[in-house]
PDB file of N, CA and C in Angstrom:
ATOM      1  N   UNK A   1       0.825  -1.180   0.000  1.00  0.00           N
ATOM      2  CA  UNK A   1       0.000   0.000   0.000  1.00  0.00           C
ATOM      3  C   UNK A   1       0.878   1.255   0.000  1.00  0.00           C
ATOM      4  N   UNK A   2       0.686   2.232  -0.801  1.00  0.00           N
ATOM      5  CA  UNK A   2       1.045   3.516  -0.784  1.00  0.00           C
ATOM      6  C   UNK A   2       0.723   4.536   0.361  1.00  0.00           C
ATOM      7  N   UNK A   3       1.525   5.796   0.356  1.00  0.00           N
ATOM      8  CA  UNK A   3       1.171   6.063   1.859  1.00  0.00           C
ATOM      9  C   UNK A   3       0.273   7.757   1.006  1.00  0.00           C
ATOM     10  N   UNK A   4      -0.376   7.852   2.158  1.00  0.00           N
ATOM     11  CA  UNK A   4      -1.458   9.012   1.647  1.00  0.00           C
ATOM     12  C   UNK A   4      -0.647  10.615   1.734  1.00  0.00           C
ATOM     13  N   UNK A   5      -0.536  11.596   0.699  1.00  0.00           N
ATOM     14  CA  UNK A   5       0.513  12.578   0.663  1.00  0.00           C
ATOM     15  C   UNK A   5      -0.722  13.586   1.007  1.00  0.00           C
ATOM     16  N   UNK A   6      -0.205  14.952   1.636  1.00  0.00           N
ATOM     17  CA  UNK A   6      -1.067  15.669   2.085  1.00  0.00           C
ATOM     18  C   UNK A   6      -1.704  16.385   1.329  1.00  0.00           C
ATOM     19  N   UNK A   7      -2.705  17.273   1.106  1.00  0.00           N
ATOM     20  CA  UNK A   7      -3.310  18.159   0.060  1.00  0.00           C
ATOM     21  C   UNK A   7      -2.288  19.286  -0.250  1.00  0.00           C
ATOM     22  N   UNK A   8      -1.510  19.855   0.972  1.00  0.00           N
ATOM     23  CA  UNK A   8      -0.205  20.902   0.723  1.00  0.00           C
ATOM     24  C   UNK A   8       0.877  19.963  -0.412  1.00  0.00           C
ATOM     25  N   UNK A   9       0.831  19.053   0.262  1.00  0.00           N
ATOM     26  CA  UNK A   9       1.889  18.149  -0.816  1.00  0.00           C
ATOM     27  C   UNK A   9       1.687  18.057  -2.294  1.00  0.00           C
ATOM     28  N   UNK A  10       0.237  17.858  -2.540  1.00  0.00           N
ATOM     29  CA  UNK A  10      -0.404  17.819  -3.901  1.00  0.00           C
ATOM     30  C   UNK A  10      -0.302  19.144  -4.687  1.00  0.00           C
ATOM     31  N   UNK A  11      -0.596  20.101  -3.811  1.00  0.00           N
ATOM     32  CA  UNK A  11      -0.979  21.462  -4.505  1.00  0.00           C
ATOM     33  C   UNK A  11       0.657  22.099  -4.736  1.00  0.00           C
ATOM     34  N   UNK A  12       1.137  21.547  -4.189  1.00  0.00           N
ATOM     35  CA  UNK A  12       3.068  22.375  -4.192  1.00  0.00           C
ATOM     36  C   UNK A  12       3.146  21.892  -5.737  1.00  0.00           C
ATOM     37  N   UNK A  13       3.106  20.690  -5.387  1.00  0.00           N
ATOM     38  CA  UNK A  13       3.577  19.611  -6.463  1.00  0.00           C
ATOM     39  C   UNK A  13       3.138  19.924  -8.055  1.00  0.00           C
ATOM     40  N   UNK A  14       1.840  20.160  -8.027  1.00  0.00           N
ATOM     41  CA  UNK A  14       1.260  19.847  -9.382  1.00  0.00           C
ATOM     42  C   UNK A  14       1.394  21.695  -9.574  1.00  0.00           C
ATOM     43  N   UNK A  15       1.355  22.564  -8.638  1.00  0.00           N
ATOM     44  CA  UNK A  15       1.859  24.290  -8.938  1.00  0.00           C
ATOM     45  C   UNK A  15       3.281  24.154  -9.609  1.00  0.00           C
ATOM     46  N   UNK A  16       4.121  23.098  -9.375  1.00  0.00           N
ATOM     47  CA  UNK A  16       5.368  23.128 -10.158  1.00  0.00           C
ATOM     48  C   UNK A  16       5.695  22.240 -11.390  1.00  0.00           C
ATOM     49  N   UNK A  17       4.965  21.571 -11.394  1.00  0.00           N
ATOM     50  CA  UNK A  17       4.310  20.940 -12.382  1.00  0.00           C
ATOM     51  C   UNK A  17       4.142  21.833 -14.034  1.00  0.00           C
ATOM     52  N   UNK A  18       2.925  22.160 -13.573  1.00  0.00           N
ATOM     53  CA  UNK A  18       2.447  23.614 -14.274  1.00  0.00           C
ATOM     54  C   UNK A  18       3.401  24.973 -14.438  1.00  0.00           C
ATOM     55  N   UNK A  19       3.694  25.040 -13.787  1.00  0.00           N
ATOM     56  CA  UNK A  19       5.246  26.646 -14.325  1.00  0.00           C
ATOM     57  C   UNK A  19       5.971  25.602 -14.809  1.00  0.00           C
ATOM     58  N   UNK A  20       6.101  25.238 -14.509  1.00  0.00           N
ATOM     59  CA  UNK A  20       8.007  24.370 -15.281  1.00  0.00           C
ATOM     60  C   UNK A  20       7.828  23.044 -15.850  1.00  0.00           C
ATOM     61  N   UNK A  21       6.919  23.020 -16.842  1.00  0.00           N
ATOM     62  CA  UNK A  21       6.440  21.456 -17.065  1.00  0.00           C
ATOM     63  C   UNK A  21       8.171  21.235 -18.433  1.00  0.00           C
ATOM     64  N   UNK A  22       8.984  21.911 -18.554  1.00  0.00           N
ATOM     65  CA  UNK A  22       9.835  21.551 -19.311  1.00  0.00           C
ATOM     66  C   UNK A  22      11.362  20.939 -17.984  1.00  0.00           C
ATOM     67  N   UNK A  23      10.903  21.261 -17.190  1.00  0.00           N
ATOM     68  CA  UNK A  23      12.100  20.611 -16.018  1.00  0.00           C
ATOM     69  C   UNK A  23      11.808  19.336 -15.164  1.00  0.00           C
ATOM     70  N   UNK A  24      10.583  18.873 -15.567  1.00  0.00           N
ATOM     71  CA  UNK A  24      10.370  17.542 -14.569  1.00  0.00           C
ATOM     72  C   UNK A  24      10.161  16.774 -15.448  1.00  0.00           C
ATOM     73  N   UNK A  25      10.406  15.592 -15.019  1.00  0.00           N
ATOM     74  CA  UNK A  25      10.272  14.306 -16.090  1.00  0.00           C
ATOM     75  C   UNK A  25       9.813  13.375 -15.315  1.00  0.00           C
ATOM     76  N   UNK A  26       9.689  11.672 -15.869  1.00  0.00           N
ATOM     77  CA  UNK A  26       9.100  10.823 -15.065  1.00  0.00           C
ATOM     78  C   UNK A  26      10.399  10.488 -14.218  1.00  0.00           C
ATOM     79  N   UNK A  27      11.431  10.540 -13.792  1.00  0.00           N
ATOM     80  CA  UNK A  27      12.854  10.288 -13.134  1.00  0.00           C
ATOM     81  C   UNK A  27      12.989  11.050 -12.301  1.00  0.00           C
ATOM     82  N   UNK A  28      12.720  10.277 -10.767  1.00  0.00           N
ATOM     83  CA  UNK A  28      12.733  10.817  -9.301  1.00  0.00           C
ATOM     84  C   UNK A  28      14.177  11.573  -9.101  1.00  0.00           C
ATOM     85  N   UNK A  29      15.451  11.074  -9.678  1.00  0.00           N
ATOM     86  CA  UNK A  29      16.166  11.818  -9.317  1.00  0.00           C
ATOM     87  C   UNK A  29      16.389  13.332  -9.968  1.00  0.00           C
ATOM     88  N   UNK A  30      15.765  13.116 -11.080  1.00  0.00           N
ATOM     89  CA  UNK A  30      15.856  15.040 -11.728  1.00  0.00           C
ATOM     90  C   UNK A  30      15.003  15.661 -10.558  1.00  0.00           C
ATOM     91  N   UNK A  31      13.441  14.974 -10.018  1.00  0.00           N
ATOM     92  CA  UNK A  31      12.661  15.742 -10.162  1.00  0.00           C
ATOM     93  C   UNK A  31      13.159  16.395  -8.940  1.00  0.00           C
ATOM     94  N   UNK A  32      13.940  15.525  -8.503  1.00  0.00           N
ATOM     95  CA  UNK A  32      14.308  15.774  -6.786  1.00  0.00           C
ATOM     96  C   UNK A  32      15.390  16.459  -7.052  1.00  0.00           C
ATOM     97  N   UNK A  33      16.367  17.051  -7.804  1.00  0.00           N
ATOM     98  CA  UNK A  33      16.862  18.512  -7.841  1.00  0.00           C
ATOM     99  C   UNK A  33      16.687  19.759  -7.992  1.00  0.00           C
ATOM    100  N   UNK A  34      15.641  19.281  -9.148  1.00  0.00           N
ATOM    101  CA  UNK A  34      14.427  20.624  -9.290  1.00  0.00           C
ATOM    102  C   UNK A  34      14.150  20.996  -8.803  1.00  0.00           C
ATOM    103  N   UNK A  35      13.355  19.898  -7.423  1.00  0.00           N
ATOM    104  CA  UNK A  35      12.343  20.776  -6.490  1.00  0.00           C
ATOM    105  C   UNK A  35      13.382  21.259  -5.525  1.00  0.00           C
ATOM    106  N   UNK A  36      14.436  20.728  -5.040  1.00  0.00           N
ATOM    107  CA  UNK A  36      15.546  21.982  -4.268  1.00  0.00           C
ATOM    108  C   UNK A  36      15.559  23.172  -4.684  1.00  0.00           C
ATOM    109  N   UNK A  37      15.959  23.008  -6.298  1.00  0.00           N
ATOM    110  CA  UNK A  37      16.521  24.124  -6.823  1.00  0.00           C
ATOM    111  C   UNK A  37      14.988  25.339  -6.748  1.00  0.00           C
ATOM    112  N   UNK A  38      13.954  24.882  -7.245  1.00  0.00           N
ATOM    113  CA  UNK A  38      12.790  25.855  -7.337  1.00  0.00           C
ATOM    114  C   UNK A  38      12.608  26.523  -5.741  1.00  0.00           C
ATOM    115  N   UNK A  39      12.518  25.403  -5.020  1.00  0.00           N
ATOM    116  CA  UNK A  39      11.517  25.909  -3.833  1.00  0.00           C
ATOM    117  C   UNK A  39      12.818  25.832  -2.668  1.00  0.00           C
ATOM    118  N   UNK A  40      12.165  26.489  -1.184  1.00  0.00           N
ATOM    119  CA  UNK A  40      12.796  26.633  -0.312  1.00  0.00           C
ATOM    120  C   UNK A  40      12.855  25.718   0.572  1.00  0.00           C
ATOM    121  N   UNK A  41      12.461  24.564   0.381  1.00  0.00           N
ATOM    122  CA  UNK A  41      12.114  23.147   1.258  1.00  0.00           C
ATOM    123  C   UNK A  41      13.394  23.116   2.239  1.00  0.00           C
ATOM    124  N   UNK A  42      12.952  23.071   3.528  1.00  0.00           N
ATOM    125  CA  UNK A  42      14.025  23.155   4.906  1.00  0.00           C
ATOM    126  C   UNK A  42      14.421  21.545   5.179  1.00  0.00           C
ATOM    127  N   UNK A  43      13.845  20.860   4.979  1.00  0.00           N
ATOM    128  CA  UNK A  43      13.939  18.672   5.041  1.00  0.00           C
ATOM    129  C   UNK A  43      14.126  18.315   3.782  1.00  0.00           C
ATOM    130  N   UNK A  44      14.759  16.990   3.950  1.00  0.00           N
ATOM    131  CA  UNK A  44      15.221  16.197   3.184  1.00  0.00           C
ATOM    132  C   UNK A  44      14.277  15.020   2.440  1.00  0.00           C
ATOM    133  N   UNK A  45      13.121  15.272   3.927  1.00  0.00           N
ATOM    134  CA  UNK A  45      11.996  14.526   3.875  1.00  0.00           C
ATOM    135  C   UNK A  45      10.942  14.882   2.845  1.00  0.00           C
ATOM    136  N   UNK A  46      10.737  16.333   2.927  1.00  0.00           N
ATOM    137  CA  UNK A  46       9.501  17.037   2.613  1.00  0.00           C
ATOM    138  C   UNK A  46       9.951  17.285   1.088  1.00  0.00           C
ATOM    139  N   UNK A  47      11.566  17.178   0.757  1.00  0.00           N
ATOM    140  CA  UNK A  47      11.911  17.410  -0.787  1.00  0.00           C
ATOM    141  C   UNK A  47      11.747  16.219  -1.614  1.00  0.00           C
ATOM    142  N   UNK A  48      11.979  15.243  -0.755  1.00  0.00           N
ATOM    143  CA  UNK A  48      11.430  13.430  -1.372  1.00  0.00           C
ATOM    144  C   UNK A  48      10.341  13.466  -1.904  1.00  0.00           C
ATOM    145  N   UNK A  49       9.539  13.856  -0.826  1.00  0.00           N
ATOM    146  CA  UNK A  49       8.178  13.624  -0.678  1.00  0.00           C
ATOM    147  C   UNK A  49       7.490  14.799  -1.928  1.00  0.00           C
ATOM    148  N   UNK A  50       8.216  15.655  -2.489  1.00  0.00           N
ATOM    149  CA  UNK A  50       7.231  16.529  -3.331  1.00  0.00           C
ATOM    150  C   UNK A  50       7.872  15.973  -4.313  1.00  0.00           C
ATOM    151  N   UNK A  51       9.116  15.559  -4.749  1.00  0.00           N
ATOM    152  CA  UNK A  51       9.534  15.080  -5.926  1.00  0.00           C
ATOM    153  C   UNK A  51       9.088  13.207  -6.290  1.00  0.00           C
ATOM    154  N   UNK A  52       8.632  13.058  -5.123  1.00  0.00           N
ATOM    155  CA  UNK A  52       8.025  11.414  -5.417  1.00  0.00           C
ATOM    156  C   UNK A  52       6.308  11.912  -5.943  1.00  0.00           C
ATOM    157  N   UNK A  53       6.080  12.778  -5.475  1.00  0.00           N
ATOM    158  CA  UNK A  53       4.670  13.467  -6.196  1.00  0.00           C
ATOM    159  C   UNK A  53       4.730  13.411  -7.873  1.00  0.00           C
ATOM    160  N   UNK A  54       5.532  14.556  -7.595  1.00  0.00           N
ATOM    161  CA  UNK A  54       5.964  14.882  -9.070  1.00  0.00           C
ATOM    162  C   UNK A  54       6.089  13.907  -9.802  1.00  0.00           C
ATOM    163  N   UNK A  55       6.644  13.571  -9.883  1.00  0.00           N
ATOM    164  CA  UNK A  55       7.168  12.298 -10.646  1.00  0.00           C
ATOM    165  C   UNK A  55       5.973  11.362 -11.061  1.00  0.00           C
ATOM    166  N   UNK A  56       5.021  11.009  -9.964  1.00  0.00           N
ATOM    167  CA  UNK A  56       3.734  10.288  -9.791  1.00  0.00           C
ATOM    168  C   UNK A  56       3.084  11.021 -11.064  1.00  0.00           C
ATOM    169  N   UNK A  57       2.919  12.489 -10.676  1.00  0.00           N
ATOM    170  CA  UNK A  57       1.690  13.169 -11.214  1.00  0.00           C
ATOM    171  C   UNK A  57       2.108  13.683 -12.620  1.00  0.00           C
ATOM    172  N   UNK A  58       3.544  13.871 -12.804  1.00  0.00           N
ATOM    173  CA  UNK A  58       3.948  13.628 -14.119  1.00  0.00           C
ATOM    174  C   UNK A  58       4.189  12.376 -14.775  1.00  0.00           C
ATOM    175  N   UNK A  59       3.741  11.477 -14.794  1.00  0.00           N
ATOM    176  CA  UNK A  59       3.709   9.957 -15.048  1.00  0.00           C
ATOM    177  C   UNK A  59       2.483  10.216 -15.791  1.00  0.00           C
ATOM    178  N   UNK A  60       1.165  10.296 -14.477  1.00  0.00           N
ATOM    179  CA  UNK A  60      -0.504  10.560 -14.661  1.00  0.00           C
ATOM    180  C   UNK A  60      -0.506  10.918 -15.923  1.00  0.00           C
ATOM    181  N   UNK A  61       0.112  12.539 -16.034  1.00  0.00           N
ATOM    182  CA  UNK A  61      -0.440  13.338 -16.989  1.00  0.00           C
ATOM    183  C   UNK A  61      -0.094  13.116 -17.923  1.00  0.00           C
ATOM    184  N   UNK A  62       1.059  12.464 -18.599  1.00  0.00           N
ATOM    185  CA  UNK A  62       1.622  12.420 -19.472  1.00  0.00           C
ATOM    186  C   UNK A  62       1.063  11.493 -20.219  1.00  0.00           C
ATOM    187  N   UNK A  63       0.734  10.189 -19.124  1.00  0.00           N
ATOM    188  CA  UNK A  63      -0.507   8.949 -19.814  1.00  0.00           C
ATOM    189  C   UNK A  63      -1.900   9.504 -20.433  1.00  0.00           C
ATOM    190  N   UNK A  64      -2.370  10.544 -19.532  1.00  0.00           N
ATOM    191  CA  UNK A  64      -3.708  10.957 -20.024  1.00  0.00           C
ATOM    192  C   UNK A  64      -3.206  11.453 -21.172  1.00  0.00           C
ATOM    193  N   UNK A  65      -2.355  12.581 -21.590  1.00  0.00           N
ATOM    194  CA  UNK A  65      -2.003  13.086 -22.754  1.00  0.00           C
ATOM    195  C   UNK A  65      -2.153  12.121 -23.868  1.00  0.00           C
ATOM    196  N   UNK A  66      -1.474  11.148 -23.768  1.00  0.00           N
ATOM    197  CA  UNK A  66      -1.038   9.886 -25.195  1.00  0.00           C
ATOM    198  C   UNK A  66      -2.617   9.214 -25.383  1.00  0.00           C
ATOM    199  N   UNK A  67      -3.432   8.985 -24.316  1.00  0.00           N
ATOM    200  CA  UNK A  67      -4.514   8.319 -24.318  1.00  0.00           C
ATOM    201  C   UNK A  67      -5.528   9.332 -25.338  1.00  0.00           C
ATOM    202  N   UNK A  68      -5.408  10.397 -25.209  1.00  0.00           N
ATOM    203  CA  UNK A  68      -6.337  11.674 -25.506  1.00  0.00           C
ATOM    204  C   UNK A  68      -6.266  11.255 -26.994  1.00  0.00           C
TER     205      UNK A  68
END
């Protein structure tokens, strides 16, 4: 089972998503430099955790895209 990410987690995530959809890809380790580099994240935890989003929700979208 997957673990449940918070609604702050979602909304960071898919806001960076959207501005910078040319810097994230489906590959946890880009996405997880990016999100250092963009945002001010103070944990190591909370930068995982938005770039394991990312990554998720750029996966999503990218499937819906090809399906369309």
């Amino acid at each position: 089972m997957g673990s449940i990410r918070s609604a702050n987690i979602k909304a960071v995530a898919r806001e960076l998503v959207e501005k910078y959809p040319d810097k994230f890809n489906g590959d946890f380790e880009n996405n997880k430099i990016w999100v250092s580099k963009l945002t001010d994240v103070q944990t190591k935890r909370l930068r995982n955790m938005l770039a394991g989003y990312v990554t998720r929700y750029w996966r999503v979208k990218k499937r819906r895209e090809e399906s369309s």
